[in-house]
C-alpha atoms as a PDB file:
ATOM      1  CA  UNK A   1      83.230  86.463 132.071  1.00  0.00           C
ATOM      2  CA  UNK A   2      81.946  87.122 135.736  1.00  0.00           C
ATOM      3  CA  UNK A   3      81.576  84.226 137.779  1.00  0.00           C
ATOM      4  CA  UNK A   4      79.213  83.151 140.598  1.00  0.00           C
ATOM      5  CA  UNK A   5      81.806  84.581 142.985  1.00  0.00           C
ATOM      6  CA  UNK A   6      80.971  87.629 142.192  1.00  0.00           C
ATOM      7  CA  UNK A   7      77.032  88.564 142.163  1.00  0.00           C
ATOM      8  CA  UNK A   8      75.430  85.538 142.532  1.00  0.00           C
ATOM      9  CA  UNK A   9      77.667  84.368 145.974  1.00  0.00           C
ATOM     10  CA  UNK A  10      76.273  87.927 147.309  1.00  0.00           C
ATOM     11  CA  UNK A  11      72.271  88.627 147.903  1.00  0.00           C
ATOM     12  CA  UNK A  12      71.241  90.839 145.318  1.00  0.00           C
ATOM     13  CA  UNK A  13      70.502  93.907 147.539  1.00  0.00           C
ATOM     14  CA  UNK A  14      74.193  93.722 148.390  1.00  0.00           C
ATOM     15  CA  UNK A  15      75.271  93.056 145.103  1.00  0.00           C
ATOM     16  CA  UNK A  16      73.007  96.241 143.466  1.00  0.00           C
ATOM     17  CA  UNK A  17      74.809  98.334 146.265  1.00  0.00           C
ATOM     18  CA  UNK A  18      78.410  96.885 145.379  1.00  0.00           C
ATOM     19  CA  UNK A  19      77.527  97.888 141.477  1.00  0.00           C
ATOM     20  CA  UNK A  20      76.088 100.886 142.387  1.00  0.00           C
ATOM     21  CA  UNK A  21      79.077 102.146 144.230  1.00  0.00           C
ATOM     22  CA  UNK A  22      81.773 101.299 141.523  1.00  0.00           C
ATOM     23  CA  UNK A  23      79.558 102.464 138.393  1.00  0.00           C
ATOM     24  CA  UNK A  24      76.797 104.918 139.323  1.00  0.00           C
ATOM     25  CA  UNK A  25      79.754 108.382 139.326  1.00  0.00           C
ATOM     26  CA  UNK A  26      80.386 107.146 135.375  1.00  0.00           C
ATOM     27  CA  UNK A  27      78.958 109.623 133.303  1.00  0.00           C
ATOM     28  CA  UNK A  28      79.937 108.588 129.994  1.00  0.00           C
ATOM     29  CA  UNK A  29      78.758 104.908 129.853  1.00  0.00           C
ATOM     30  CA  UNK A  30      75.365 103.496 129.940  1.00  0.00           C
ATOM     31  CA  UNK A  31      75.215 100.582 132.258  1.00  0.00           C
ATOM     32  CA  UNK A  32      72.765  97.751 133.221  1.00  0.00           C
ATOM     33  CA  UNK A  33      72.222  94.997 134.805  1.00  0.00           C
ATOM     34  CA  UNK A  34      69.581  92.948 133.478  1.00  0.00           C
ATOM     35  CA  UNK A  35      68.349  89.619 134.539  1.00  0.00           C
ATOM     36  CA  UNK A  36      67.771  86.063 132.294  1.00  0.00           C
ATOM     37  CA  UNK A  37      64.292  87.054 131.297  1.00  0.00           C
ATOM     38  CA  UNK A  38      65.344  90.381 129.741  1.00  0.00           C
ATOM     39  CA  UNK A  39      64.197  92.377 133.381  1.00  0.00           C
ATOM     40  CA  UNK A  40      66.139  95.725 133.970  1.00  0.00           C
ATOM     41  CA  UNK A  41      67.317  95.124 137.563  1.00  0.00           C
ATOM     42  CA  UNK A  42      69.932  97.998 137.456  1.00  0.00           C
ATOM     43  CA  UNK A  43      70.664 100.718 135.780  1.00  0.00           C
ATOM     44  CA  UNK A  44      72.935 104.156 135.789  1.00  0.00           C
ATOM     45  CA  UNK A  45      72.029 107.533 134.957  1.00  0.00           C
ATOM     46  CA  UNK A  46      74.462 107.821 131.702  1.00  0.00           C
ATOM     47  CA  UNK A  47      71.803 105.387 130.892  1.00  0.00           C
ATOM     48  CA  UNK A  48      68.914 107.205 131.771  1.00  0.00           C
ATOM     49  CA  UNK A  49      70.588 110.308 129.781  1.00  0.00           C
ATOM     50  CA  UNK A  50      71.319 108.538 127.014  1.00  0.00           C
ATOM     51  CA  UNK A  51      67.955 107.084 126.571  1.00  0.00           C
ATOM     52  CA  UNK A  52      66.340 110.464 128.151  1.00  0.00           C
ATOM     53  CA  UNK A  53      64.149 108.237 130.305  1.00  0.00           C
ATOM     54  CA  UNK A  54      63.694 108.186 134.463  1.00  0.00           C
ATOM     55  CA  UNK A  55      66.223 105.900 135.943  1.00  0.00           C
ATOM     56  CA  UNK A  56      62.767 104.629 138.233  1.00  0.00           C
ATOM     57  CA  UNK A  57      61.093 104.574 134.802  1.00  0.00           C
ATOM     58  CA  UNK A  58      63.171 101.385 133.466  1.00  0.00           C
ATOM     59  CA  UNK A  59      64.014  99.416 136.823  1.00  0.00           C
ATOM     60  CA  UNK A  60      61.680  96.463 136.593  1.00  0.00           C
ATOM     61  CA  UNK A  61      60.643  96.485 132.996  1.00  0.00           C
ATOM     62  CA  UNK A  62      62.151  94.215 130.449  1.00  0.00           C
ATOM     63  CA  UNK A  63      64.880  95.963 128.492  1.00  0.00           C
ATOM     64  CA  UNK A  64      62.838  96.011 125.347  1.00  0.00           C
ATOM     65  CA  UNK A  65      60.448  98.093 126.943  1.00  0.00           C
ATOM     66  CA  UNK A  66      62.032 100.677 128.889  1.00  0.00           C
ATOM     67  CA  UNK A  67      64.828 101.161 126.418  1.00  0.00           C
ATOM     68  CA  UNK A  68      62.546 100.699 122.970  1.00  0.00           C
ATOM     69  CA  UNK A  69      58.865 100.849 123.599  1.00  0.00           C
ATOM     70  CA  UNK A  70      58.509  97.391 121.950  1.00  0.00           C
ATOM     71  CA  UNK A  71      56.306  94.595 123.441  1.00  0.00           C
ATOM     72  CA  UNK A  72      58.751  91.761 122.145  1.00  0.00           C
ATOM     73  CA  UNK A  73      62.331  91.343 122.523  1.00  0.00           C
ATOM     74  CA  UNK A  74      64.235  92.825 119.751  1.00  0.00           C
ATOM     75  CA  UNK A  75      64.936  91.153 116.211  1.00  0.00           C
ATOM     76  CA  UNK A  76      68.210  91.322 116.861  1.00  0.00           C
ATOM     77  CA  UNK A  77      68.922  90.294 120.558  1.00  0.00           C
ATOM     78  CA  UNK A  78      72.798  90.565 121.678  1.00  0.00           C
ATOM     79  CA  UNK A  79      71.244  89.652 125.238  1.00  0.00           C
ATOM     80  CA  UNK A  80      69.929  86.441 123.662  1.00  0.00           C
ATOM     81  CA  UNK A  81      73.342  85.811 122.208  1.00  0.00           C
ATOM     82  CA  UNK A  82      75.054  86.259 124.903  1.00  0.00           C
ATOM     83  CA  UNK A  83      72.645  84.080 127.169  1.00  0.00           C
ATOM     84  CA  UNK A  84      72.514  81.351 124.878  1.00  0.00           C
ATOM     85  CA  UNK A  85      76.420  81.026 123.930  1.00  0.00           C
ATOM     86  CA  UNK A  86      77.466  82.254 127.539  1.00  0.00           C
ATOM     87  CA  UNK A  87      80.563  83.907 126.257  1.00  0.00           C
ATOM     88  CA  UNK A  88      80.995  87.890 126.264  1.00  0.00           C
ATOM     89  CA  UNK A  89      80.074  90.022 123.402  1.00  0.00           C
ATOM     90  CA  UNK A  90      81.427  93.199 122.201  1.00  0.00           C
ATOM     91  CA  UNK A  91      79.442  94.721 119.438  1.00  0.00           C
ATOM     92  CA  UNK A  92      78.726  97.897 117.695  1.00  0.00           C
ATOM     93  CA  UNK A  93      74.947  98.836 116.218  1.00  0.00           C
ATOM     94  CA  UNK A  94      72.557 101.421 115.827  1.00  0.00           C
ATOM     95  CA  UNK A  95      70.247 102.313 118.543  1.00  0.00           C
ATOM     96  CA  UNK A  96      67.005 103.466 116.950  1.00  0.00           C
ATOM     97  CA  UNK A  97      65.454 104.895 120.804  1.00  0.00           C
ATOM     98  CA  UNK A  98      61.703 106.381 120.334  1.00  0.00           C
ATOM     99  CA  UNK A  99      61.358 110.256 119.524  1.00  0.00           C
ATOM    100  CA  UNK A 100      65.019 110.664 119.264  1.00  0.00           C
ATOM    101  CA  UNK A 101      67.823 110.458 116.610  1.00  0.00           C
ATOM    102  CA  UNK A 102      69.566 107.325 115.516  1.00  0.00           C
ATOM    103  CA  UNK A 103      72.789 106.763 117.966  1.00  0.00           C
ATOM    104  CA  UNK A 104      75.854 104.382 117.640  1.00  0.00           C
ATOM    105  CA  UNK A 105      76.697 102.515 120.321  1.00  0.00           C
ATOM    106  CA  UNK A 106      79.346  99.997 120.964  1.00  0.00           C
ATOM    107  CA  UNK A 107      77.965  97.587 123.257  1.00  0.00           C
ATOM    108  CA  UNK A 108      79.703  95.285 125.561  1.00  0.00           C
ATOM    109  CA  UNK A 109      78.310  92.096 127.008  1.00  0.00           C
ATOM    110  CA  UNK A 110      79.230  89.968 130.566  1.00  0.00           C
ATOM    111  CA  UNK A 111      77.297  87.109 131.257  1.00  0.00           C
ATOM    112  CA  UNK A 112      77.189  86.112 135.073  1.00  0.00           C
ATOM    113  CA  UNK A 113      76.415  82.877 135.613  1.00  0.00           C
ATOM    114  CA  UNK A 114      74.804  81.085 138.499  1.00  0.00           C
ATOM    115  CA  UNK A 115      75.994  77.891 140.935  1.00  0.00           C
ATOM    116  CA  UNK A 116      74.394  75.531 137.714  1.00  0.00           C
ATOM    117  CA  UNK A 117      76.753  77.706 135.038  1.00  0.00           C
ATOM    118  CA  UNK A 118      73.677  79.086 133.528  1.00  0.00           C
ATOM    119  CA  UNK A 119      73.083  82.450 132.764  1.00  0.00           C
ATOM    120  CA  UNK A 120      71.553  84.826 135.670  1.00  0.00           C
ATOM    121  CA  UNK A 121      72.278  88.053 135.045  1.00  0.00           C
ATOM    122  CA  UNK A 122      74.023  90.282 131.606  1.00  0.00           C
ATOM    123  CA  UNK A 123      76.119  93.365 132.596  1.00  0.00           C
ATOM    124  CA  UNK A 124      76.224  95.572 130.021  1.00  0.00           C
ATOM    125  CA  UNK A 125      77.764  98.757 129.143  1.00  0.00           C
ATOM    126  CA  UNK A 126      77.260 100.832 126.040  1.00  0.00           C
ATOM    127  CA  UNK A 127      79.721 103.751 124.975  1.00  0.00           C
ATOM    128  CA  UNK A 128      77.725 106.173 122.774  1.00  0.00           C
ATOM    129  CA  UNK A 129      79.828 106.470 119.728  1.00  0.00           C
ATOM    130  CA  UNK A 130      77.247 108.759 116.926  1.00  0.00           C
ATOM    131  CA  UNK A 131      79.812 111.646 117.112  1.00  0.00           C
ATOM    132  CA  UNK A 132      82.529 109.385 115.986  1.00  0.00           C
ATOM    133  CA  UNK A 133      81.294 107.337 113.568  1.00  0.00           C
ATOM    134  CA  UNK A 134      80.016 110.332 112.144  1.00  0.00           C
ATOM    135  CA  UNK A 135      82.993 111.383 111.863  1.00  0.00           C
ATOM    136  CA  UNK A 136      84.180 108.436 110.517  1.00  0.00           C
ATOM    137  CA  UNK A 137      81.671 108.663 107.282  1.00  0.00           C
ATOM    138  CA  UNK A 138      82.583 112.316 106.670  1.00  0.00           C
ATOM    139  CA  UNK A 139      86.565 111.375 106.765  1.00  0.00           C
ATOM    140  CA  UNK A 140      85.944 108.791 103.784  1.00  0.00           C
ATOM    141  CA  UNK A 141      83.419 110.568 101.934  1.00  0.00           C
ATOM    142  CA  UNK A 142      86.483 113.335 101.983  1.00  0.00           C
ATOM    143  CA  UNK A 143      88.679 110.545 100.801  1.00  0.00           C
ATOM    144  CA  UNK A 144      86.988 109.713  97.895  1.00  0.00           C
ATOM    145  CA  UNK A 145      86.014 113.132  96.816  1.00  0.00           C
ATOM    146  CA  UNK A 146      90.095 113.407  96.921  1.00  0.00           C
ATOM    147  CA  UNK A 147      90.957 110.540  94.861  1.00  0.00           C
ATOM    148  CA  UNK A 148      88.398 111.496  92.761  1.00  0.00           C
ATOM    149  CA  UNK A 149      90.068 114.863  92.325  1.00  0.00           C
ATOM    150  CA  UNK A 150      93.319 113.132  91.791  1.00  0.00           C
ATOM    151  CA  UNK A 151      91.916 110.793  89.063  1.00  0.00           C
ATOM    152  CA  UNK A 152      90.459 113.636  87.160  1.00  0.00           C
ATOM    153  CA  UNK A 153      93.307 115.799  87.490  1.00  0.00           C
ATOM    154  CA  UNK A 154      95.775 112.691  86.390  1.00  0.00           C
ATOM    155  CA  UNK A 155      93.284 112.741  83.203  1.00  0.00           C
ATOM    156  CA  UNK A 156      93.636 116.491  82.368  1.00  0.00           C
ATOM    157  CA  UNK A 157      97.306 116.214  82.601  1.00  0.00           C
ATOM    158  CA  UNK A 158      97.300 114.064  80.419  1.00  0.00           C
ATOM    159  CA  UNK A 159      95.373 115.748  78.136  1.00  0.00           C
ATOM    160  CA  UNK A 160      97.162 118.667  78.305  1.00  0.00           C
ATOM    161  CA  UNK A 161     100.681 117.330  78.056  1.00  0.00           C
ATOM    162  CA  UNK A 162      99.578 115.805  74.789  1.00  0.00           C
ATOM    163  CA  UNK A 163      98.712 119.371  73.108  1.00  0.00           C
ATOM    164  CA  UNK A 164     101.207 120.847  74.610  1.00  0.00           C
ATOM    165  CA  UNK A 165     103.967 118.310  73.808  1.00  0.00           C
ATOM    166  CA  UNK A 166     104.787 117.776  77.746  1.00  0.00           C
ATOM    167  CA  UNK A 167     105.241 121.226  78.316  1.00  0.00           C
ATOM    168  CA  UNK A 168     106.467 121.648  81.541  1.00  0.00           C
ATOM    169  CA  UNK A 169     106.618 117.808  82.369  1.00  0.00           C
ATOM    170  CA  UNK A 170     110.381 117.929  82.981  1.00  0.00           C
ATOM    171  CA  UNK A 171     110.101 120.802  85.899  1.00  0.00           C
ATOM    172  CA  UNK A 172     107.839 119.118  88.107  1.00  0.00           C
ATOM    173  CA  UNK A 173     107.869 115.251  89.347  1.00  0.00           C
ATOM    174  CA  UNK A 174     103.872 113.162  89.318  1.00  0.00           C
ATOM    175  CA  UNK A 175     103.990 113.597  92.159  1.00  0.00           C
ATOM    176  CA  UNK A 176     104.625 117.225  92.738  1.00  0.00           C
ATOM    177  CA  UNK A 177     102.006 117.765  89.744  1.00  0.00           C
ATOM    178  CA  UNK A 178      99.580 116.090  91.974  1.00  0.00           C
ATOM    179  CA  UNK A 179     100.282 117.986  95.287  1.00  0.00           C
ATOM    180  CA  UNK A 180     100.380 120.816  92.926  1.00  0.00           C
ATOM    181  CA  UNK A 181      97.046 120.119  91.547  1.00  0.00           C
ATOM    182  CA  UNK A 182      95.070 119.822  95.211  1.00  0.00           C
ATOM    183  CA  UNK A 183      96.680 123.142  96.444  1.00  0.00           C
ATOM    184  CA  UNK A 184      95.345 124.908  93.374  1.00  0.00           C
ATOM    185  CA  UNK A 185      92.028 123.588  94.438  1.00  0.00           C
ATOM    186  CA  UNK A 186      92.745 124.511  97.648  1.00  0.00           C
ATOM    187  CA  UNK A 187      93.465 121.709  99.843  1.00  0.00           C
ATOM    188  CA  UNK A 188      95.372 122.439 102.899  1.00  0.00           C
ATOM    189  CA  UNK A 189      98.924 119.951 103.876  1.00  0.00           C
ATOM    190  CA  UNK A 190      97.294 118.027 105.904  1.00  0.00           C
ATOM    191  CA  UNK A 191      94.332 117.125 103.293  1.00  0.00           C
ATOM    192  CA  UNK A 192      96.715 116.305 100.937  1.00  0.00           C
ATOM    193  CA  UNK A 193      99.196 114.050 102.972  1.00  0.00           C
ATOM    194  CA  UNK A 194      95.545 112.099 104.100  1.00  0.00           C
ATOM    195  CA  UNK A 195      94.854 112.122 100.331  1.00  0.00           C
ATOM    196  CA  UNK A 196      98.661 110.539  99.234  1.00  0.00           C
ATOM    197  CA  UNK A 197      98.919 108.712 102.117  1.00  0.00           C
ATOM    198  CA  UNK A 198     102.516 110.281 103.012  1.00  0.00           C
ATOM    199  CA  UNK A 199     103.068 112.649 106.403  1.00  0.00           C
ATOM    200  CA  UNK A 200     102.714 116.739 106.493  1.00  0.00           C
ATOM    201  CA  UNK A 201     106.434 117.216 106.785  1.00  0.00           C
ATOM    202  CA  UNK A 202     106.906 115.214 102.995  1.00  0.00           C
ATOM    203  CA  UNK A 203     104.187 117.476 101.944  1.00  0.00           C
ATOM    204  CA  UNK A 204     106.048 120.451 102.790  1.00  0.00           C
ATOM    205  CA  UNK A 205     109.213 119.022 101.675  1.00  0.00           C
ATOM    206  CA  UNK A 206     107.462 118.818  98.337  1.00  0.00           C
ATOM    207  CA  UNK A 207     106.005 122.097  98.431  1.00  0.00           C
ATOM    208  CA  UNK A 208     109.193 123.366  99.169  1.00  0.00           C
ATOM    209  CA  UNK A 209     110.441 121.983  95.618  1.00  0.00           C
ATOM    210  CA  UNK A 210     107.669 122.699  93.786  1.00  0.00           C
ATOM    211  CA  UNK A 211     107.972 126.471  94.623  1.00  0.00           C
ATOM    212  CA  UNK A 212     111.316 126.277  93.743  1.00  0.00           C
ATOM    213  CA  UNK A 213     110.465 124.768  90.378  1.00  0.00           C
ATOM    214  CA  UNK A 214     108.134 127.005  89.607  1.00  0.00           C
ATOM    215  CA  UNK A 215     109.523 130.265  91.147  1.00  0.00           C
ATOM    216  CA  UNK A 216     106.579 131.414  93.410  1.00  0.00           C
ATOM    217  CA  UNK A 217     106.166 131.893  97.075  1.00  0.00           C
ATOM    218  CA  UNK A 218     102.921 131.553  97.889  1.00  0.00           C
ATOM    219  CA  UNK A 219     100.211 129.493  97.734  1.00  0.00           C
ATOM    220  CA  UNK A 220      98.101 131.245  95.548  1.00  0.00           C
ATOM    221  CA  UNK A 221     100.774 132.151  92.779  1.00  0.00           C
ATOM    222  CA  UNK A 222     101.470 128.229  92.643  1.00  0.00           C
ATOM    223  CA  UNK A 223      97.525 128.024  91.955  1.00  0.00           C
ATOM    224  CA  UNK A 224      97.654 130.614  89.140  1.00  0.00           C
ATOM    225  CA  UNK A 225     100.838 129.128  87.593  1.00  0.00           C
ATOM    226  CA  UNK A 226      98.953 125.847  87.814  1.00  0.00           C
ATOM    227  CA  UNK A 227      96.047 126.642  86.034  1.00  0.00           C
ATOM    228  CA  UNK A 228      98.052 128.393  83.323  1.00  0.00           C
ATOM    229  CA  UNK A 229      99.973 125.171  82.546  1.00  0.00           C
ATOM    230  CA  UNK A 230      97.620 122.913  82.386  1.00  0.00           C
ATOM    231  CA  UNK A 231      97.852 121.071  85.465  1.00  0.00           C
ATOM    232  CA  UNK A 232      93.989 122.415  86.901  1.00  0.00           C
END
């Protein structure tokens, strides 16, 4: 938490400039300063990028307008929070910003408080984060589309080694069936150790066996002997 020995021991003027000269060069967080009654009394140009809106264009305004367009504080206030519990905050949300694409943000919250320990100002930063949680949603959806190969594939063994009266079953271990399996259907080492939860070099260790097993040396020959033996 900042304290009253901070901004509110210094006149504002002075304080803005003592802000301005520690936070303005950051270019990859949005910060502001806003006052009690939601009022945008600083701001940095990260901010105005992220939003795409004049730096002159929010000073003054409540945060709800220059950020959002809205007339009204948001439904979900983390300034309100913040002023009414007087503790920091550190959240993550979606920003839904007029004419432009949903963004992730993580947010971070710093009440400054006055001589009377109320609130008088909220610093706040926010780290744009849409990239990565992107990437985040992709990495599980690959996840699951993996253990959903593995399930299936664990089924057609299954089925196979019953007509074929585990043919084959005493070459390879489960587990090298399964690594087997995902680099017939072409999944690179470092899919498949993400998949199995165990580290590229065990992968290759693995590989290493099962082309010794199976008396190939490439990928794509261990793919073809796969799919002739029922393991695909």
């Amino acid at each position: 938490m900042l304290g009253e020995d901070n901004i509110t021991s210094q006149p504002l003027d002075v304080a803005l400039k003592i802000i301005n000269t520690l936070f303005e060069g950051i270019n990859d967080v949005g910060i502001n300063l806003v006052s009690n009654d939601y009022t945008v009394v600083w701001t940095n140009n990260a901010m105005s990028a992220g939003v795409k809106k004049p730096v002159s264009e929010m000073i003054g305004k409540p945060c709800y307008e220059a950020f959002r367009h809205r007339n009204s504080p948001c439904p979900t206030c983390l300034l309100k929070t913040v002023s009414e519990t007087k503790e920091p905050l550190i959240a993550e949300r979606w920003l839904d910003l007029p004419n432009q694409k949903r963004q992730y943000a993580e947010v971070r919250l710093y009440p400054i408080l006055d001589s009377h320990e109320s609130v008088q100002y909220i610093f706040e930063m926010l780290t744009f984060i849409t990239n990565k949680k992107k990437g985040e949603k992709e990495r599980t959806r690959y996840i699951q589309v993996l253990e959903r190969t593995l399930r299936e594939s664990r089924i057609q063994n299954s089925e196979t080694n019953l007509k074929q009266g585990n043919s084959n079953s005493e070459q390879l271990t489960p587990r090298e069936r399964e690594i087997l399996c995902l680099i017939g259907r072409g999944f690179s080492n470092k899919q498949i150790g993400l998949s199995l939860n165990i580290s590229i070099e065990t992968v290759k260790t693995h590989i290493k066996s099962i082309f010794w097993k199976i008396d190939v040396v490439h990928r794509a020959e261990a793919a073809t002997w796969a799919a002739t033996h029922g393991i695909l």
